[in-house]
C-alpha atoms as a PDB file:
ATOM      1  CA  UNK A   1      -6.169  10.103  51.506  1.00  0.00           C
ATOM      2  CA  UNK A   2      -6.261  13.002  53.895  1.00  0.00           C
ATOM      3  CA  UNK A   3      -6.163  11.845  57.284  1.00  0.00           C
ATOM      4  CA  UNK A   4      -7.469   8.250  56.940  1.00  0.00           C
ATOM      5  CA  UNK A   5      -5.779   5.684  58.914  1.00  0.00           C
ATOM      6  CA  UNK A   6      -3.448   3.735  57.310  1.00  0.00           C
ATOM      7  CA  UNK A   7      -3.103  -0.177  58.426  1.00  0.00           C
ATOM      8  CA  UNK A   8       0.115  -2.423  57.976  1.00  0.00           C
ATOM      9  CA  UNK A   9      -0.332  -5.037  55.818  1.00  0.00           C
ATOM     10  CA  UNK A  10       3.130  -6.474  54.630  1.00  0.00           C
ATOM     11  CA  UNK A  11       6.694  -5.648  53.718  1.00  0.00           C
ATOM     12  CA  UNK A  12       9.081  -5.987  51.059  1.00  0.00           C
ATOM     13  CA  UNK A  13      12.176  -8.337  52.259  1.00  0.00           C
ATOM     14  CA  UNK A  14      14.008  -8.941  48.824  1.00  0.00           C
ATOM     15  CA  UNK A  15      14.638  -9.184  45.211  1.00  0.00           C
ATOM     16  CA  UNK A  16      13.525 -11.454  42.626  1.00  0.00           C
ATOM     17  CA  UNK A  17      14.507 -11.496  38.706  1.00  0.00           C
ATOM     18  CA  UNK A  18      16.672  -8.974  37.173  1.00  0.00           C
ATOM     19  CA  UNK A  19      13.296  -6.819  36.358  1.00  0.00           C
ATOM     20  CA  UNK A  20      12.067  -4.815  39.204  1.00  0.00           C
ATOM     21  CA  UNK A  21      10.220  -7.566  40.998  1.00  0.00           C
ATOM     22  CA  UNK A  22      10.310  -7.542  44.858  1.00  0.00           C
ATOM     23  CA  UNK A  23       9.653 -10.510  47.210  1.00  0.00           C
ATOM     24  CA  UNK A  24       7.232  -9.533  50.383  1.00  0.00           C
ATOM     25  CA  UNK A  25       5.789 -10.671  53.359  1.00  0.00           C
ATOM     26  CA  UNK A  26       2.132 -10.205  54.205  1.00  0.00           C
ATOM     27  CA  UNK A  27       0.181  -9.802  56.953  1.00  0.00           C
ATOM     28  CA  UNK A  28      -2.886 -10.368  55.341  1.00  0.00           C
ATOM     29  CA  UNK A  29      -4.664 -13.576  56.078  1.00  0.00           C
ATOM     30  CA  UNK A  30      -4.580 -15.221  53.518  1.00  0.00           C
ATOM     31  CA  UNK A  31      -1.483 -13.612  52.967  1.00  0.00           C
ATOM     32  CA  UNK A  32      -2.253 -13.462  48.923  1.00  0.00           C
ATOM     33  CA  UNK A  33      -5.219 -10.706  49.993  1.00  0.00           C
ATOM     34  CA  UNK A  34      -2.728  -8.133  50.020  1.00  0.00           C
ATOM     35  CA  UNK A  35      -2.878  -8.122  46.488  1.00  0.00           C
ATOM     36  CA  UNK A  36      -6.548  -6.968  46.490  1.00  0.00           C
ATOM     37  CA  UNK A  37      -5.970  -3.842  48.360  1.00  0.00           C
ATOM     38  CA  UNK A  38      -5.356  -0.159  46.944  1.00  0.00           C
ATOM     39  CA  UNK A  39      -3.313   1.891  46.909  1.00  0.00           C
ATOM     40  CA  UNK A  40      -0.717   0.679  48.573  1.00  0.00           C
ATOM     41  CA  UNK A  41       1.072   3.741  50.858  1.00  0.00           C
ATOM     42  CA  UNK A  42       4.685   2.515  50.928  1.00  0.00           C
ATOM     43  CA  UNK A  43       7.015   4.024  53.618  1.00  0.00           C
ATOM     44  CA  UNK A  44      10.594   3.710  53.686  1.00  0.00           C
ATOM     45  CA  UNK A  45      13.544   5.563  56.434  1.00  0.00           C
ATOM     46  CA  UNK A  46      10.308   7.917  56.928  1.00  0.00           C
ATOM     47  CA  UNK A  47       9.293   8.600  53.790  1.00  0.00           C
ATOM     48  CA  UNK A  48       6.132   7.442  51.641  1.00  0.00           C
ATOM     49  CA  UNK A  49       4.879   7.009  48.390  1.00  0.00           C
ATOM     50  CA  UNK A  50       1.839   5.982  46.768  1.00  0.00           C
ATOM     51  CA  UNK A  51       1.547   2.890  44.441  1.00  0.00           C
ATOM     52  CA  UNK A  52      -2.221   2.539  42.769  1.00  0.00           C
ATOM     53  CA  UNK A  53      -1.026  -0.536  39.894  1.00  0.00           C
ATOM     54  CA  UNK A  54       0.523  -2.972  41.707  1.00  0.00           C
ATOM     55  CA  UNK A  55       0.723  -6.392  40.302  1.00  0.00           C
ATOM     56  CA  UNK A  56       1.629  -9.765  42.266  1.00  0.00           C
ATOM     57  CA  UNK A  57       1.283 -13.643  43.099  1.00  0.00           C
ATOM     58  CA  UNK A  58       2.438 -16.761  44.860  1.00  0.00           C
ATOM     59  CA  UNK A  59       5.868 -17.812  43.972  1.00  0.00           C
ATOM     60  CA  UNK A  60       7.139 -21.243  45.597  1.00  0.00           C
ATOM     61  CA  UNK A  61       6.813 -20.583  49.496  1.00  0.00           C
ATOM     62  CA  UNK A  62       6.318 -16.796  49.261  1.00  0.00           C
ATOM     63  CA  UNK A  63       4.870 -13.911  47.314  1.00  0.00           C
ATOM     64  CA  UNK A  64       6.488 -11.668  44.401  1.00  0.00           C
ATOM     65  CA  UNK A  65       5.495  -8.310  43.178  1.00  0.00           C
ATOM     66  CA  UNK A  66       5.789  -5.568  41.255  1.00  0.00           C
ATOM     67  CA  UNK A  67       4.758  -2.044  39.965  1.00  0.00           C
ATOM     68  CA  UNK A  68       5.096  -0.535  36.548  1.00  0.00           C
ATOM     69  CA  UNK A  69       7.898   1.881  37.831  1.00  0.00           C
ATOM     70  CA  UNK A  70       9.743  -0.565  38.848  1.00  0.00           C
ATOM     71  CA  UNK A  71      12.201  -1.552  35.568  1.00  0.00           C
ATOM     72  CA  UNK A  72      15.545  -3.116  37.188  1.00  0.00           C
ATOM     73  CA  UNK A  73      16.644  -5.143  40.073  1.00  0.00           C
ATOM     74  CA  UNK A  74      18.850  -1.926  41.730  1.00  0.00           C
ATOM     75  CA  UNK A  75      15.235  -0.157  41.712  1.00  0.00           C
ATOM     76  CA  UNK A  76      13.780  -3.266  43.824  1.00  0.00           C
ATOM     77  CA  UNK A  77      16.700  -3.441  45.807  1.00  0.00           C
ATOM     78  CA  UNK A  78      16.283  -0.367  47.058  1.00  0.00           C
ATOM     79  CA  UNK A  79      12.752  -0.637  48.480  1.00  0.00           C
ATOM     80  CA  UNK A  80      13.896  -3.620  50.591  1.00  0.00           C
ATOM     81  CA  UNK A  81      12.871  -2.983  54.311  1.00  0.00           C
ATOM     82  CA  UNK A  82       9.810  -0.806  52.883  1.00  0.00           C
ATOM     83  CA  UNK A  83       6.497  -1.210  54.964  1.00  0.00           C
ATOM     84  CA  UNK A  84       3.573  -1.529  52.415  1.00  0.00           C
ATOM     85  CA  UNK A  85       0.122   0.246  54.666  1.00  0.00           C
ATOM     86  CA  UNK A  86      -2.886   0.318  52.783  1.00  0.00           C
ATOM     87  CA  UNK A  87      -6.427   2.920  54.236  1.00  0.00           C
ATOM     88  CA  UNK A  88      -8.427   0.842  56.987  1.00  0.00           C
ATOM     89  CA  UNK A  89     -11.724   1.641  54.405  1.00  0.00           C
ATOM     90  CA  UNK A  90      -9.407  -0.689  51.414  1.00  0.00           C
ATOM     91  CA  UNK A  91     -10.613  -3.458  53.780  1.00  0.00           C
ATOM     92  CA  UNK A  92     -13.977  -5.240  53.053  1.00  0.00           C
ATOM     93  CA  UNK A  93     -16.415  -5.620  56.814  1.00  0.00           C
ATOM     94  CA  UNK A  94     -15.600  -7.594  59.244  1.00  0.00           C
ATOM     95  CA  UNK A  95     -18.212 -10.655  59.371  1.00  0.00           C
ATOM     96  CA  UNK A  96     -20.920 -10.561  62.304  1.00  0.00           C
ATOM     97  CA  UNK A  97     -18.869 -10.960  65.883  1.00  0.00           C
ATOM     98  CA  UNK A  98     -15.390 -10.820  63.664  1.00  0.00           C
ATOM     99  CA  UNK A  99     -12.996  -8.181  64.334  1.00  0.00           C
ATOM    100  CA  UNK A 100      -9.879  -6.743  62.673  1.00  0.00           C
ATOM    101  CA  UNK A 101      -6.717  -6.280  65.350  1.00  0.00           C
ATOM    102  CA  UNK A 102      -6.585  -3.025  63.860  1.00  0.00           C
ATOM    103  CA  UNK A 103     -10.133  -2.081  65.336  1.00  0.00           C
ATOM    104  CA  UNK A 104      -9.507  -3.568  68.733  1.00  0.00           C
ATOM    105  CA  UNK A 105      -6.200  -1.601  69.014  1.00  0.00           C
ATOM    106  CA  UNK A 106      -7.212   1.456  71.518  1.00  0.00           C
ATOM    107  CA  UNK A 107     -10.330   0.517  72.628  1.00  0.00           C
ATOM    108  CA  UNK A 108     -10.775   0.581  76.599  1.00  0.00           C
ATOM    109  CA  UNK A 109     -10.723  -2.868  78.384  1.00  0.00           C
ATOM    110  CA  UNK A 110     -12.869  -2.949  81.428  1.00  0.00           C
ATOM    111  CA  UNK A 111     -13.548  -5.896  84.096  1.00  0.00           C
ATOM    112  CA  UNK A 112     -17.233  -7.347  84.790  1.00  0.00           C
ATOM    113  CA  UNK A 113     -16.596  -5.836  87.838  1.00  0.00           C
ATOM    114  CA  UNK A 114     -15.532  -2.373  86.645  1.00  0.00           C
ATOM    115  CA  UNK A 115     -12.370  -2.611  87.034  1.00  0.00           C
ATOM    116  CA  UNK A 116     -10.397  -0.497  84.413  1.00  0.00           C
ATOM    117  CA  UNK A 117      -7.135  -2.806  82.919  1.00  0.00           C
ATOM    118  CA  UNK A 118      -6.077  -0.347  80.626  1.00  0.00           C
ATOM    119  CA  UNK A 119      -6.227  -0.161  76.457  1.00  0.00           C
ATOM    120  CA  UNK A 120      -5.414  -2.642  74.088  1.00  0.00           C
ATOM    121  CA  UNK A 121      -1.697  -2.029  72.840  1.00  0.00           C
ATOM    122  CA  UNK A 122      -1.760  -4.569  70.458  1.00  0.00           C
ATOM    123  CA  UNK A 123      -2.657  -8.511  69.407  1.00  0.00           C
ATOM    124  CA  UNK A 124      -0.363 -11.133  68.891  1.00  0.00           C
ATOM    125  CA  UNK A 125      -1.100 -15.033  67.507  1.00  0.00           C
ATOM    126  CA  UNK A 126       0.878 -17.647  70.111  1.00  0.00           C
ATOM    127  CA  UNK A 127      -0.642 -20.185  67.680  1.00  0.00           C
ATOM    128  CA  UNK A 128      -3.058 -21.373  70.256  1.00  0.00           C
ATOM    129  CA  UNK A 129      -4.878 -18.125  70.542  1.00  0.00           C
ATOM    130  CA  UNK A 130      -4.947 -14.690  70.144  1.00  0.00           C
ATOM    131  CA  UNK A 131      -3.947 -12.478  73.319  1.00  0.00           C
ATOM    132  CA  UNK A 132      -4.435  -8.789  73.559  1.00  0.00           C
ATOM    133  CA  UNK A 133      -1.485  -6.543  75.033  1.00  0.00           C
ATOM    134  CA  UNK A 134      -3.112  -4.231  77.510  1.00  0.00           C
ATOM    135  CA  UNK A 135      -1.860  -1.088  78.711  1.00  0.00           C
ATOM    136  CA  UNK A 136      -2.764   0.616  82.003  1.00  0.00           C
ATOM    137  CA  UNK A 137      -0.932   0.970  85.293  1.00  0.00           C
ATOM    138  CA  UNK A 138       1.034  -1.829  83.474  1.00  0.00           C
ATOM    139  CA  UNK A 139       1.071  -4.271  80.876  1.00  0.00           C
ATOM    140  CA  UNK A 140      -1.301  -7.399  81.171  1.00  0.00           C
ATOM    141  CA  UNK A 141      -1.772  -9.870  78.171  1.00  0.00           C
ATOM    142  CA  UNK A 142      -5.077 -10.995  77.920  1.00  0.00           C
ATOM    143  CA  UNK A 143      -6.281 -13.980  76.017  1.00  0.00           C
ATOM    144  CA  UNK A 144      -8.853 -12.987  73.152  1.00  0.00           C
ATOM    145  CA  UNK A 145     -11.107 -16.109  74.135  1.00  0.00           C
ATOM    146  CA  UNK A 146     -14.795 -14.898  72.881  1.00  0.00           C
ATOM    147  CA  UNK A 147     -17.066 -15.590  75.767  1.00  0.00           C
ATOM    148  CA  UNK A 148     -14.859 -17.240  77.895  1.00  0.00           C
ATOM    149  CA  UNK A 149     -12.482 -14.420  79.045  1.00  0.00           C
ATOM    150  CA  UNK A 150     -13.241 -11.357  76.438  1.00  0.00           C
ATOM    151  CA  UNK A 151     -17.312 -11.479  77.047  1.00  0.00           C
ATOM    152  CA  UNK A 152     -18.308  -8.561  74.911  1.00  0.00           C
ATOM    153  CA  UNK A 153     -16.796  -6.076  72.552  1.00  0.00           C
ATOM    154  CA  UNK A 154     -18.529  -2.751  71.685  1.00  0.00           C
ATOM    155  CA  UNK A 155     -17.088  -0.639  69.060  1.00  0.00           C
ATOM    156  CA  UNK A 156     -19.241   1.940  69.042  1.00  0.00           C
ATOM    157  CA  UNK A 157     -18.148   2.545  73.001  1.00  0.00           C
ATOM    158  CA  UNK A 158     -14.771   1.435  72.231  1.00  0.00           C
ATOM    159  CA  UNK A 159     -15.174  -0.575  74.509  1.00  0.00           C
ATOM    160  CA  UNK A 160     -14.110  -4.444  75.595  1.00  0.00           C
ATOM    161  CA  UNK A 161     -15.334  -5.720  78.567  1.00  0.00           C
ATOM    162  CA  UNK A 162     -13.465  -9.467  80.145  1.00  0.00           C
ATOM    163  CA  UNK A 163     -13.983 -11.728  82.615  1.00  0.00           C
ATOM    164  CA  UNK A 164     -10.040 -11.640  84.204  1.00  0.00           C
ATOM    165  CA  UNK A 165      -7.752 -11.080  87.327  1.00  0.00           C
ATOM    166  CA  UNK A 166      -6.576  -7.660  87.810  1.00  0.00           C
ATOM    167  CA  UNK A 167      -3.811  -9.748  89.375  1.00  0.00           C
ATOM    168  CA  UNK A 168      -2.547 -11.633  86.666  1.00  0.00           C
END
Protein backbone atom coordinates (compact mmCIF):
# COMPACT_ATOMS: atom_id res chain seq x y z
CA UNK A 1 0.00 0.00 0.00
CA UNK A 2 3.01 2.25 0.07
CA UNK A 3 2.17 5.43 1.51
CA UNK A 4 -1.63 5.58 0.96
CA UNK A 5 -3.64 6.90 3.70
CA UNK A 6 -5.22 4.63 5.74
CA UNK A 7 -8.88 5.61 7.25
CA UNK A 8 -10.48 4.14 10.55
CA UNK A 9 -13.30 2.28 10.00
CA UNK A 10 -14.11 0.02 13.11
CA UNK A 11 -12.68 -2.04 15.92
CA UNK A 12 -12.75 -5.34 17.34
CA UNK A 13 -14.34 -5.21 21.08
CA UNK A 14 -14.85 -9.06 21.78
CA UNK A 15 -15.25 -12.67 21.24
CA UNK A 16 -17.90 -14.71 19.86
CA UNK A 17 -18.06 -18.73 19.51
CA UNK A 18 -15.30 -20.93 20.47
CA UNK A 19 -13.92 -20.59 16.64
CA UNK A 20 -11.98 -17.52 16.00
CA UNK A 21 -14.88 -15.18 15.46
CA UNK A 22 -14.53 -11.58 16.79
CA UNK A 23 -17.37 -9.11 17.58
CA UNK A 24 -16.64 -5.32 16.17
CA UNK A 25 -17.79 -2.02 16.04
CA UNK A 26 -17.99 -0.01 12.84
CA UNK A 27 -17.76 3.23 11.85
CA UNK A 28 -19.05 2.74 8.62
CA UNK A 29 -22.47 4.06 7.90
CA UNK A 30 -24.27 1.64 7.50
CA UNK A 31 -22.13 0.07 9.83
CA UNK A 32 -22.46 -3.49 7.78
CA UNK A 33 -20.27 -1.52 4.81
CA UNK A 34 -17.26 -2.35 6.57
CA UNK A 35 -17.56 -5.63 5.28
CA UNK A 36 -17.16 -4.42 1.65
CA UNK A 37 -13.84 -2.88 2.13
CA UNK A 38 -10.23 -4.46 1.45
CA UNK A 39 -7.83 -5.20 2.89
CA UNK A 40 -8.37 -4.48 6.08
CA UNK A 41 -4.84 -2.96 7.82
CA UNK A 42 -5.32 -4.08 11.43
CA UNK A 43 -3.17 -2.34 14.13
CA UNK A 44 -2.77 -3.47 17.52
CA UNK A 45 -0.16 -1.88 20.73
CA UNK A 46 1.55 -0.36 17.41
CA UNK A 47 1.76 -2.99 15.31
CA UNK A 48 -0.17 -3.95 11.95
CA UNK A 49 -1.10 -6.59 9.83
CA UNK A 50 -2.83 -7.09 6.72
CA UNK A 51 -6.10 -9.16 6.36
CA UNK A 52 -7.32 -9.47 2.42
CA UNK A 53 -10.32 -12.55 3.24
CA UNK A 54 -12.25 -11.33 5.78
CA UNK A 55 -15.66 -12.69 6.23
CA UNK A 56 -18.62 -11.10 8.42
CA UNK A 57 -22.41 -10.16 9.20
CA UNK A 58 -25.09 -8.85 11.49
CA UNK A 59 -25.51 -10.82 14.59
CA UNK A 60 -28.48 -9.68 17.02
CA UNK A 61 -27.59 -5.90 17.84
CA UNK A 62 -24.00 -6.00 16.50
CA UNK A 63 -21.63 -7.38 13.92
CA UNK A 64 -19.35 -10.69 14.00
CA UNK A 65 -16.37 -11.55 11.97
CA UNK A 66 -13.78 -13.49 11.04
CA UNK A 67 -10.65 -14.40 8.92
CA UNK A 68 -9.38 -17.75 7.80
CA UNK A 69 -6.37 -17.50 10.29
CA UNK A 70 -8.31 -17.13 12.84
CA UNK A 71 -9.06 -21.03 14.25
CA UNK A 72 -9.79 -20.60 18.19
CA UNK A 73 -11.33 -18.23 20.57
CA UNK A 74 -7.61 -17.43 22.46
CA UNK A 75 -6.60 -16.26 18.74
CA UNK A 76 -9.75 -13.75 18.75
CA UNK A 77 -9.19 -12.86 22.12
CA UNK A 78 -6.17 -11.57 21.48
CA UNK A 79 -7.01 -9.05 18.75
CA UNK A 80 -9.53 -7.41 21.12
CA UNK A 81 -8.81 -3.57 21.24
CA UNK A 82 -7.40 -3.92 17.50
CA UNK A 83 -8.28 -0.84 15.20
CA UNK A 84 -9.37 -2.27 11.75
CA UNK A 85 -8.14 0.99 8.92
CA UNK A 86 -8.81 0.21 5.52
CA UNK A 87 -6.85 2.74 2.17
CA UNK A 88 -9.05 6.02 1.66
CA UNK A 89 -9.13 4.68 -2.38
CA UNK A 90 -11.19 1.11 -0.72
CA UNK A 91 -13.94 3.77 -0.48
CA UNK A 92 -16.40 4.23 -3.44
CA UNK A 93 -16.95 8.59 -4.38
CA UNK A 94 -18.53 10.63 -2.43
CA UNK A 95 -22.02 11.65 -4.14
CA UNK A 96 -22.22 15.32 -5.71
CA UNK A 97 -21.92 18.01 -2.58
CA UNK A 98 -21.28 14.76 -0.12
CA UNK A 99 -18.18 14.56 1.75
CA UNK A 100 -16.29 11.94 3.78
CA UNK A 101 -15.00 13.41 7.46
CA UNK A 102 -11.91 11.92 6.41
CA UNK A 103 -11.57 14.49 3.41
CA UNK A 104 -12.63 17.50 5.41
CA UNK A 105 -10.03 16.64 8.13
CA UNK A 106 -7.04 19.31 7.36
CA UNK A 107 -8.48 21.40 5.04
CA UNK A 108 -8.19 25.29 5.90
CA UNK A 109 -11.40 26.99 7.26
CA UNK A 110 -11.66 30.58 6.29
CA UNK A 111 -14.46 33.35 7.15
CA UNK A 112 -16.54 35.25 4.29
CA UNK A 113 -14.70 37.90 5.54
CA UNK A 114 -11.20 36.38 5.40
CA UNK A 115 -10.78 35.69 8.49
CA UNK A 116 -8.54 32.54 9.01
CA UNK A 117 -10.27 30.07 12.03
CA UNK A 118 -7.84 27.53 11.74
CA UNK A 119 -8.03 23.65 10.21
CA UNK A 120 -10.48 21.17 10.72
CA UNK A 121 -9.25 18.75 13.61
CA UNK A 122 -11.94 16.55 13.32
CA UNK A 123 -16.05 15.90 12.99
CA UNK A 124 -18.20 14.68 15.50
CA UNK A 125 -22.27 13.66 15.20
CA UNK A 126 -24.23 15.48 18.42
CA UNK A 127 -27.20 13.72 16.77
CA UNK A 128 -28.63 16.97 15.63
CA UNK A 129 -25.79 17.81 13.36
CA UNK A 130 -22.48 17.42 12.43
CA UNK A 131 -19.87 20.06 13.91
CA UNK A 132 -16.34 20.41 12.76
CA UNK A 133 -13.44 20.79 15.48
CA UNK A 134 -11.31 23.65 14.29
CA UNK A 135 -7.89 24.33 15.16
CA UNK A 136 -6.14 27.71 15.03
CA UNK A 137 -5.17 30.20 17.71
CA UNK A 138 -7.66 27.86 19.53
CA UNK A 139 -10.25 25.42 19.24
CA UNK A 140 -13.75 26.53 17.82
CA UNK A 141 -16.50 23.88 16.93
CA UNK A 142 -18.27 24.76 14.05
CA UNK A 143 -21.58 23.40 12.95
CA UNK A 144 -21.34 21.55 9.44
CA UNK A 145 -24.76 23.26 8.35
CA UNK A 146 -24.40 23.29 4.28
CA UNK A 147 -25.29 26.78 3.27
CA UNK A 148 -26.30 28.07 6.35
CA UNK A 149 -22.98 28.33 8.31
CA UNK A 150 -20.35 26.09 6.12
CA UNK A 151 -21.22 28.02 2.59
CA UNK A 152 -18.74 26.31 0.36
CA UNK A 153 -16.20 23.56 0.46
CA UNK A 154 -13.37 23.28 -2.13
CA UNK A 155 -11.23 20.30 -2.10
CA UNK A 156 -9.14 20.98 -4.64
CA UNK A 157 -8.01 24.34 -2.48
CA UNK A 158 -8.49 22.50 0.62
CA UNK A 159 -10.35 24.80 1.42
CA UNK A 160 -13.83 25.51 3.57
CA UNK A 161 -15.08 28.74 3.68
CA UNK A 162 -18.25 29.64 6.71
CA UNK A 163 -20.36 32.16 7.51
CA UNK A 164 -19.37 32.35 11.64
CA UNK A 165 -18.12 34.52 14.64
CA UNK A 166 -14.51 34.55 15.16
CA UNK A 167 -15.88 35.12 18.66
CA UNK A 168 -17.69 32.17 19.35
Amino acid sequence: MGGERLIRVGKIVGVHGVSGWFKLESDTDPRRNIFRYAPWTVVQRGVSSCVDAVEGREQGKGLVGHWPALETREQAEALIGAEIFVPRTALPAAAPGEFYWVDLEGLRVVGLDGFEFGRVSHLFSTGANEVMSVIGERERLVPFLRDEVVRDVDLDAGLIRIDWDPEF
